[in-house]
PDB file of N, CA and C in Angstrom:
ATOM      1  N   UNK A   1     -20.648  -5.370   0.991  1.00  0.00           N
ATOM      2  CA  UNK A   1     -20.251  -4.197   1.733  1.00  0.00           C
ATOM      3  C   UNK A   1     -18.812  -4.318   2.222  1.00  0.00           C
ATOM      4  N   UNK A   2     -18.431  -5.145   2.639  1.00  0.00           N
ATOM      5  CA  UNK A   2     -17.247  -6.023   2.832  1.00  0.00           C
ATOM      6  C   UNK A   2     -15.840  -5.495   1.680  1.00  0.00           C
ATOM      7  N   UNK A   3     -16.478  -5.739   0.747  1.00  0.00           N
ATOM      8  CA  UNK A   3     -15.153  -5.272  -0.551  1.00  0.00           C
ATOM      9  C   UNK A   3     -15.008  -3.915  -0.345  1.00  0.00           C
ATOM     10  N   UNK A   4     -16.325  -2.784  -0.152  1.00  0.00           N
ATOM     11  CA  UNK A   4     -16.087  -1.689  -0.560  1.00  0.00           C
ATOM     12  C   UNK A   4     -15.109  -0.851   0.865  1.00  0.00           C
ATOM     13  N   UNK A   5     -15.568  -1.600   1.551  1.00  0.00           N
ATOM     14  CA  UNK A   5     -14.922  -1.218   2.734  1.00  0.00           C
ATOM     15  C   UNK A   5     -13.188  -1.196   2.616  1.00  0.00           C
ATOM     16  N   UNK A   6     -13.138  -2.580   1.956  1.00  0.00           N
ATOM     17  CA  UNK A   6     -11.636  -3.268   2.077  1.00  0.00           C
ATOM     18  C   UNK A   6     -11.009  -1.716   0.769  1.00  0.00           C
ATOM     19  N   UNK A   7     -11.470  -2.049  -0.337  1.00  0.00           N
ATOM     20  CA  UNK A   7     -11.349  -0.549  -1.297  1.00  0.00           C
ATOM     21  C   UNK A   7     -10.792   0.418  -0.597  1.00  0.00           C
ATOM     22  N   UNK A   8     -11.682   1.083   0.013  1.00  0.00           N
ATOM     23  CA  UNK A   8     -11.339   2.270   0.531  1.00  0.00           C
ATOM     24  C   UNK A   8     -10.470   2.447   1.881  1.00  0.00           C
ATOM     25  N   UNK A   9     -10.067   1.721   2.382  1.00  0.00           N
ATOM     26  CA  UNK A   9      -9.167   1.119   3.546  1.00  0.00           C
ATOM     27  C   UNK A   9      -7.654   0.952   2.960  1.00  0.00           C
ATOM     28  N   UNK A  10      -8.087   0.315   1.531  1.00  0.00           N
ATOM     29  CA  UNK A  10      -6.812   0.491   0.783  1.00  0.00           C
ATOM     30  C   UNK A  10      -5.935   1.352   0.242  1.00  0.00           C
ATOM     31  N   UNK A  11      -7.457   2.270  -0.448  1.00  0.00           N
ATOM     32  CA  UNK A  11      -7.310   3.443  -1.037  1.00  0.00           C
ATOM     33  C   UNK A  11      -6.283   4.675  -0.173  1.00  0.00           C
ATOM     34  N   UNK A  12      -6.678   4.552   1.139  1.00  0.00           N
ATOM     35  CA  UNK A  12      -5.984   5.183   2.221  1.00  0.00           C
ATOM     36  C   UNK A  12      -4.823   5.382   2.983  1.00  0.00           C
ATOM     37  N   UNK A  13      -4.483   3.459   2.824  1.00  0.00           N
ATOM     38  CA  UNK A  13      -3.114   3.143   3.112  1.00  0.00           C
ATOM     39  C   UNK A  13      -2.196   3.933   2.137  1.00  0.00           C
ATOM     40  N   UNK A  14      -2.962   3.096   0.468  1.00  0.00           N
ATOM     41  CA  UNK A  14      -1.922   3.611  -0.364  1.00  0.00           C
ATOM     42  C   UNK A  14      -1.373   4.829  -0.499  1.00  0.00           C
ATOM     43  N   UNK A  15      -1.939   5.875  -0.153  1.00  0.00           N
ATOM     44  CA  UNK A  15      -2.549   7.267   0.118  1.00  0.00           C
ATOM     45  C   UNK A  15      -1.498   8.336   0.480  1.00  0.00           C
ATOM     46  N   UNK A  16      -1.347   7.292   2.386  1.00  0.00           N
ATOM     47  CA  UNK A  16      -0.946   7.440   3.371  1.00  0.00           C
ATOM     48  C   UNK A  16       0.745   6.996   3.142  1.00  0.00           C
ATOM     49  N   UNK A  17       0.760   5.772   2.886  1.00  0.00           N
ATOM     50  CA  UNK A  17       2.054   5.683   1.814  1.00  0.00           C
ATOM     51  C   UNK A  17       2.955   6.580   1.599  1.00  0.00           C
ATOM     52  N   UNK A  18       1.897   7.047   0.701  1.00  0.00           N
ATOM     53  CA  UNK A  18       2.356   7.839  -0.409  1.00  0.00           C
ATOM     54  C   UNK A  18       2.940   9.242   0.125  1.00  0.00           C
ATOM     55  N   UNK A  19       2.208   9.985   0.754  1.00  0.00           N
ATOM     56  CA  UNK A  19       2.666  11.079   1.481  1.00  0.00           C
ATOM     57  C   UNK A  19       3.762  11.068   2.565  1.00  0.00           C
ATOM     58  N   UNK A  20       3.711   9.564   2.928  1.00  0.00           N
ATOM     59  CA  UNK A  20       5.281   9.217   3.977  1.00  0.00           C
ATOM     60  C   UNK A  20       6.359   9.240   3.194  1.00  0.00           C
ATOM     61  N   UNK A  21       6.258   8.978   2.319  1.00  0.00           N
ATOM     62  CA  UNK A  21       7.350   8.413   1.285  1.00  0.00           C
ATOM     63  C   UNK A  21       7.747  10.010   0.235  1.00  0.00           C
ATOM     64  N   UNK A  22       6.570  10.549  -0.019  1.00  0.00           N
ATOM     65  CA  UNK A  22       6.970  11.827  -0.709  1.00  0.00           C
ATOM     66  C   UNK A  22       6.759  11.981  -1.965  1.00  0.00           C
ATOM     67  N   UNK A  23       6.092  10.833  -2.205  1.00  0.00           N
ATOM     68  CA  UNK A  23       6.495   9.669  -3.575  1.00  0.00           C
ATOM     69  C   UNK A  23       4.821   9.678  -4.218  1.00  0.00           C
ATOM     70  N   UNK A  24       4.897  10.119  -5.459  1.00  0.00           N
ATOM     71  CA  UNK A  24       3.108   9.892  -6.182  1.00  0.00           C
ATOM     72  C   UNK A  24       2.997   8.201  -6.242  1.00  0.00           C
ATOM     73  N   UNK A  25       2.027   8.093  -5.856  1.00  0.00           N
ATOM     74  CA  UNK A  25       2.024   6.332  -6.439  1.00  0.00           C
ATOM     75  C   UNK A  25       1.802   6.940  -7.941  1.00  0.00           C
ATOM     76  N   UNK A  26       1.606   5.923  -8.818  1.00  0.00           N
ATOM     77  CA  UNK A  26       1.629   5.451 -10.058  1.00  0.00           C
ATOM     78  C   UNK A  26       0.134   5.629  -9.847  1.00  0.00           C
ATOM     79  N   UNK A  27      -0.618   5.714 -11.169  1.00  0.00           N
ATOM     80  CA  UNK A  27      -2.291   5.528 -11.854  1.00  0.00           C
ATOM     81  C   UNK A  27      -3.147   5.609 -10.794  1.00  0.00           C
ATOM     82  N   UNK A  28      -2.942   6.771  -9.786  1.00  0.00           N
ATOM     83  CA  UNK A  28      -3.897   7.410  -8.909  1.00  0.00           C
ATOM     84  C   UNK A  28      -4.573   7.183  -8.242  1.00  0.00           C
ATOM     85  N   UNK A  29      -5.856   7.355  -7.309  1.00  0.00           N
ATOM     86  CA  UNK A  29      -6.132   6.580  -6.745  1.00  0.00           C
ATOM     87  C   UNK A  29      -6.667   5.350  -6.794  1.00  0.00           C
ATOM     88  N   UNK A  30      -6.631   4.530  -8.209  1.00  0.00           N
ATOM     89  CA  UNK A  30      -6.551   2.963  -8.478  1.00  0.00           C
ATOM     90  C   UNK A  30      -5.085   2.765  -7.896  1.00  0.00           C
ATOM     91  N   UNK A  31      -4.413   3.359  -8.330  1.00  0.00           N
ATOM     92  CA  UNK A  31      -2.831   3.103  -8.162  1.00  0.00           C
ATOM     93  C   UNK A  31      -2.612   3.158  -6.626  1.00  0.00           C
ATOM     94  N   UNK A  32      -3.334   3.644  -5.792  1.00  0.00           N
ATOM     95  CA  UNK A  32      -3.200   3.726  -4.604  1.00  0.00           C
ATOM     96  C   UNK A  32      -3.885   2.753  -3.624  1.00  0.00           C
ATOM     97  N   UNK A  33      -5.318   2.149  -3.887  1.00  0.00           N
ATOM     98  CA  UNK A  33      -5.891   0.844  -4.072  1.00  0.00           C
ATOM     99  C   UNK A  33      -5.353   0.200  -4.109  1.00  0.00           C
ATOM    100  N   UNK A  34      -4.689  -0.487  -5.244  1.00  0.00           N
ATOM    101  CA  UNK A  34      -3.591  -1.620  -5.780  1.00  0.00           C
ATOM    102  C   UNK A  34      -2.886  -1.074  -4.544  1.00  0.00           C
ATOM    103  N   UNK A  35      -1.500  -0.147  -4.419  1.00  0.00           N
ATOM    104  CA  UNK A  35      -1.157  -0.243  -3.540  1.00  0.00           C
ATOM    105  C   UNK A  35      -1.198  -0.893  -1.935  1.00  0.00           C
ATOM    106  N   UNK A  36      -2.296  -0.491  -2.009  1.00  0.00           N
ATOM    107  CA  UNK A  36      -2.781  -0.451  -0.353  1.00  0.00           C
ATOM    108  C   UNK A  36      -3.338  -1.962   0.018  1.00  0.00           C
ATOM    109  N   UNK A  37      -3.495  -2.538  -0.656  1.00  0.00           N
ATOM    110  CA  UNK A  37      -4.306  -3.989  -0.881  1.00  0.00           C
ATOM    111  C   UNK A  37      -3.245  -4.848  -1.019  1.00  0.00           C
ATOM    112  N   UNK A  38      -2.190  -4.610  -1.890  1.00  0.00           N
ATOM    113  CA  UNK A  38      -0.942  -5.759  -2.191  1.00  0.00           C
ATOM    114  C   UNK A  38       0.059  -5.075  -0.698  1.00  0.00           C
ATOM    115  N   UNK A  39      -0.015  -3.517  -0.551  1.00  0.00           N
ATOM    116  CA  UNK A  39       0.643  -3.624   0.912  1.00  0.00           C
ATOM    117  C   UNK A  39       0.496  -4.266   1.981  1.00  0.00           C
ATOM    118  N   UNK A  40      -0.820  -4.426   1.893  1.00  0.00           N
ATOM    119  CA  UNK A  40      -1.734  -5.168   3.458  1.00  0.00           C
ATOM    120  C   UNK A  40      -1.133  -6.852   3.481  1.00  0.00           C
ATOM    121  N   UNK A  41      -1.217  -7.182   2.349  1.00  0.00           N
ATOM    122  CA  UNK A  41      -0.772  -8.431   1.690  1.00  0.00           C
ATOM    123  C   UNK A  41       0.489  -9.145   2.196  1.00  0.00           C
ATOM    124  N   UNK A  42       1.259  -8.000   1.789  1.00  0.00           N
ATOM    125  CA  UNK A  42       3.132  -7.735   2.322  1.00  0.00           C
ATOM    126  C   UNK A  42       2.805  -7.775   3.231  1.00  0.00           C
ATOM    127  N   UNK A  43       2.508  -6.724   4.378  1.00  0.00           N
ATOM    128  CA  UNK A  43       2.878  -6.408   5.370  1.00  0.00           C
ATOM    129  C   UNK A  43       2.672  -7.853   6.089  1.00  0.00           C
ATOM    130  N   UNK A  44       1.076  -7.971   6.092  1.00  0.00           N
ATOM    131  CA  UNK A  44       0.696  -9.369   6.871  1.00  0.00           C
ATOM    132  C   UNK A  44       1.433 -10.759   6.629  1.00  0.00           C
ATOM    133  N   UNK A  45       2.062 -10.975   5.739  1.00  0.00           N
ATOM    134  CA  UNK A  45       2.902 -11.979   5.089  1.00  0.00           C
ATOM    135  C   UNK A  45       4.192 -11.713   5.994  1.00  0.00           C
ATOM    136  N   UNK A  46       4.862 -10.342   6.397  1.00  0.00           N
ATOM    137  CA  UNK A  46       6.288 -10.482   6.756  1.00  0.00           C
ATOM    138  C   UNK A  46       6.140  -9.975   8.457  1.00  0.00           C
ATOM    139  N   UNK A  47       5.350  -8.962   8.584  1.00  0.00           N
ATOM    140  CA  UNK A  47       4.904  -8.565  10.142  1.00  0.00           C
ATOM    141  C   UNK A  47       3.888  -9.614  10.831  1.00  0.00           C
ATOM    142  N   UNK A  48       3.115 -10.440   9.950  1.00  0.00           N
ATOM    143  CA  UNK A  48       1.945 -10.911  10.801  1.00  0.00           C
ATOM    144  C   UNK A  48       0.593  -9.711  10.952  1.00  0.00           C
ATOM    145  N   UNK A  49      -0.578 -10.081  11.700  1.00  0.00           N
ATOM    146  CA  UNK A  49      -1.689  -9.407  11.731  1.00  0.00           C
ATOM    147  C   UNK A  49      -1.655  -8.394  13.247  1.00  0.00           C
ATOM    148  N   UNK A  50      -1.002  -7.493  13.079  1.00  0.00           N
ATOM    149  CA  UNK A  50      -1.208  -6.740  14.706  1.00  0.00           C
ATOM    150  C   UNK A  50      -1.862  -5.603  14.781  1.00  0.00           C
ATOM    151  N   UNK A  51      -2.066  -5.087  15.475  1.00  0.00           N
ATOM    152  CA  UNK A  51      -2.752  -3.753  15.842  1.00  0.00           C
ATOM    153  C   UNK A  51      -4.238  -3.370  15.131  1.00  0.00           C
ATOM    154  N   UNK A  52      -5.035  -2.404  15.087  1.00  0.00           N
ATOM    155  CA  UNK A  52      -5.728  -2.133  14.651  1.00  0.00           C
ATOM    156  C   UNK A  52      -6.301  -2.450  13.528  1.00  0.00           C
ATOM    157  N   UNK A  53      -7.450  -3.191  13.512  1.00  0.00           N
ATOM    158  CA  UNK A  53      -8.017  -3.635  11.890  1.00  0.00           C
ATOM    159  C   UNK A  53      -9.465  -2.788  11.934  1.00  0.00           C
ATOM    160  N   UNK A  54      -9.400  -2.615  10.110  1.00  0.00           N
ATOM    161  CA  UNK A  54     -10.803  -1.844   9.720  1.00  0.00           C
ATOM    162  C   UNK A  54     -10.764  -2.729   8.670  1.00  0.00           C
ATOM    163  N   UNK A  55     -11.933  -3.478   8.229  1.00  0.00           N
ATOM    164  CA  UNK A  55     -12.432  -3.854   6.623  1.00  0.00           C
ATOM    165  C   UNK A  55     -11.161  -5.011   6.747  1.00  0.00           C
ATOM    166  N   UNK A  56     -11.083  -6.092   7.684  1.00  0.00           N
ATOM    167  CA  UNK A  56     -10.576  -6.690   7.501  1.00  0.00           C
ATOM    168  C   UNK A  56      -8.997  -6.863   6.962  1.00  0.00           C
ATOM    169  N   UNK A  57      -8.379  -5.513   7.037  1.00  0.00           N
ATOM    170  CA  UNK A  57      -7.157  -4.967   7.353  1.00  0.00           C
ATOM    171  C   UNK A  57      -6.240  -4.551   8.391  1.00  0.00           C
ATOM    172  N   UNK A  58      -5.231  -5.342   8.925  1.00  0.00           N
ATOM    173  CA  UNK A  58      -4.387  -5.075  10.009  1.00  0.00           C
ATOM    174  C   UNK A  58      -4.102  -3.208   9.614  1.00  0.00           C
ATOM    175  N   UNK A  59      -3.692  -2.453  10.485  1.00  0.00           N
ATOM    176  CA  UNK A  59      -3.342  -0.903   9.495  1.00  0.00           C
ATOM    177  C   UNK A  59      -1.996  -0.459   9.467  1.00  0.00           C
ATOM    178  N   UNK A  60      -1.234  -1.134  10.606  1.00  0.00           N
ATOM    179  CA  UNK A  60       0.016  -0.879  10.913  1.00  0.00           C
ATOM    180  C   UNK A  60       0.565  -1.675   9.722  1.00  0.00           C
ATOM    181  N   UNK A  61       0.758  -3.210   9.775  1.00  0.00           N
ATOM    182  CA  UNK A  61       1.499  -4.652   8.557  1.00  0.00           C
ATOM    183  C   UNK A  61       1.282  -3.548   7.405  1.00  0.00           C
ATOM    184  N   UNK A  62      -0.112  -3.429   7.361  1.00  0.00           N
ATOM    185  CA  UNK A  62      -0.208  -3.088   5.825  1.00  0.00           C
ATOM    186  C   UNK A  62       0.532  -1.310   5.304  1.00  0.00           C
ATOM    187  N   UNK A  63       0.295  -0.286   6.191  1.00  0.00           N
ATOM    188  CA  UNK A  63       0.794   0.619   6.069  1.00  0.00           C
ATOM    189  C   UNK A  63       2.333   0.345   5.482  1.00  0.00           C
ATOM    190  N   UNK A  64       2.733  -0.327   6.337  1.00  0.00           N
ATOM    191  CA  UNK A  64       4.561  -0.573   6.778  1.00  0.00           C
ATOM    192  C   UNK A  64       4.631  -1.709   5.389  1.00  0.00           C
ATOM    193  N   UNK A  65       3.736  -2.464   4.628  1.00  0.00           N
ATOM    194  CA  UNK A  65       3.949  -3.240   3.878  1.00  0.00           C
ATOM    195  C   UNK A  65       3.920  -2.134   2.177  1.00  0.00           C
ATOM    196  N   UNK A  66       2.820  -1.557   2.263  1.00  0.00           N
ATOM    197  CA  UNK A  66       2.356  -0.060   0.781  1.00  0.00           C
ATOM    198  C   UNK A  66       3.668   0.479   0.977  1.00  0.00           C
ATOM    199  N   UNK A  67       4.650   0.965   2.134  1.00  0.00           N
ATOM    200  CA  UNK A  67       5.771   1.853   1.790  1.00  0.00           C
ATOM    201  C   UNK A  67       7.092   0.920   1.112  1.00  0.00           C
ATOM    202  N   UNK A  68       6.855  -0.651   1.945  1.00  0.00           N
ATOM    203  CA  UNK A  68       8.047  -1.039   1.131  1.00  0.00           C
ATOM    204  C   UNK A  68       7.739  -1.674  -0.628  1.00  0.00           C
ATOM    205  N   UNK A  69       6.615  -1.869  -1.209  1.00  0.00           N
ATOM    206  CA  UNK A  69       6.099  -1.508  -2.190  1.00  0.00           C
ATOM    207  C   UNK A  69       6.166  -0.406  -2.900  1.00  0.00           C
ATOM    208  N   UNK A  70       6.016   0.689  -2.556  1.00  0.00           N
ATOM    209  CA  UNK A  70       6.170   1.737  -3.496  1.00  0.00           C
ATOM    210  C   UNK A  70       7.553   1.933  -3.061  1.00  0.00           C
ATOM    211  N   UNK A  71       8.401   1.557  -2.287  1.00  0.00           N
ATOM    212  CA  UNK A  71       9.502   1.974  -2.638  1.00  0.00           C
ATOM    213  C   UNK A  71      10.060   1.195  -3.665  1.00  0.00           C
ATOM    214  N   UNK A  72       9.675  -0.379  -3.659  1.00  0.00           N
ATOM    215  CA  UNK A  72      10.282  -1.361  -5.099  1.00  0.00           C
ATOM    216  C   UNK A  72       9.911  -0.850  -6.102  1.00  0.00           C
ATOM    217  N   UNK A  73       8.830  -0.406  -5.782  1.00  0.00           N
ATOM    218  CA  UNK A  73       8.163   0.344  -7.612  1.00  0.00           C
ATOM    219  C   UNK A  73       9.213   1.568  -8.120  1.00  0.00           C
ATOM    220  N   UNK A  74       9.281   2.182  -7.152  1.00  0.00           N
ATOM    221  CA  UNK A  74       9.943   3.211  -7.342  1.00  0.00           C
ATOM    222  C   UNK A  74      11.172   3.022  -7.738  1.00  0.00           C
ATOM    223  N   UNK A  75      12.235   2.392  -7.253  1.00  0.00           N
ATOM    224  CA  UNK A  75      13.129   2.037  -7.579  1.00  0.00           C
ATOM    225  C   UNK A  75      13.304   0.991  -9.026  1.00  0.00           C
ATOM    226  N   UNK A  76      12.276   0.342  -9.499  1.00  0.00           N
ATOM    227  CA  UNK A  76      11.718  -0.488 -10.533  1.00  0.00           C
ATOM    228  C   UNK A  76      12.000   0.892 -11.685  1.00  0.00           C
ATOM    229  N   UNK A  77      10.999   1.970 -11.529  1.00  0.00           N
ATOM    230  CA  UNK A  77      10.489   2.325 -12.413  1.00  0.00           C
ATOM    231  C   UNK A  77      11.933   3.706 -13.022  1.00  0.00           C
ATOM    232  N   UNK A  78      12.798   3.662 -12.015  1.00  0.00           N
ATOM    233  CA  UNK A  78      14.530   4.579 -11.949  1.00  0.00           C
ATOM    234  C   UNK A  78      14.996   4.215 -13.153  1.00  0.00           C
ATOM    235  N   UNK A  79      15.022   2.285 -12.594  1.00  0.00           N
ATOM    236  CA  UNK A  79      15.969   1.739 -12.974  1.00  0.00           C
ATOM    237  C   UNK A  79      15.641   1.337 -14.675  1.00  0.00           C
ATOM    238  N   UNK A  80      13.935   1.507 -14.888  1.00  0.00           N
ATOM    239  CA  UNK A  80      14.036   1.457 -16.257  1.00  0.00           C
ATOM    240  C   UNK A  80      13.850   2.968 -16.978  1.00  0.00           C
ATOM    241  N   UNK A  81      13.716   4.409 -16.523  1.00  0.00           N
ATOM    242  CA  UNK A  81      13.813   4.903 -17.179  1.00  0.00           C
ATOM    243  C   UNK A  81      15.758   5.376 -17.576  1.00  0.00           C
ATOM    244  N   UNK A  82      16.300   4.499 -16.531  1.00  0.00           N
ATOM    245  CA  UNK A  82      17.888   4.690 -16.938  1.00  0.00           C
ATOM    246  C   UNK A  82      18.346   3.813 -18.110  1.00  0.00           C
ATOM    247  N   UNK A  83      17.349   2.927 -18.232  1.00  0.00           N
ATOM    248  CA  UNK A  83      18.117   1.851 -19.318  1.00  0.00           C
ATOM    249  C   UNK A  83      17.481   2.746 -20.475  1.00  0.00           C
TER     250      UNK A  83
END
């Protein structure tokens, strides 16, 4: 129950992200999952674990971690349709 929780916690960040930013994630709401899961990841890695947790997710680290993620992607994905 544990995973599905963490899933959809992710699913949300990435989501949430996404609409801050303005920005589609990539491959939908998997793409937003992935997101939200490698954000939580980031975030907690460079902010630490603060504020509010659901499903074993800080929401603030990880929120603040999915935007600077999709912004690398984003900028990733510029820089190869320029080459």
């Amino acid at each position: 129950m544990g995973w599905i929780i963490t899933l959809i916690v992710g699913g949300i960040i990435g989501w949430l992200a996404g609409l801050i930013l303005g920005k589609d994630v990539p491959g939908g709401v998997i793409g937003n999952i992935i997101a939200g899961i490698i954000g939580a990841w980031l975030g907690g890695l460079i902010f630490g674990d603060f504020g509010p947790t659901i499903g074993d997710i800080a929401i603030i680290p990880a929120l603040i971690g999915a935007i600077i993620l999709i912004l690398i992607v984003s900028f990733v994905m510029r820089a190869m349709r320029k080459a």
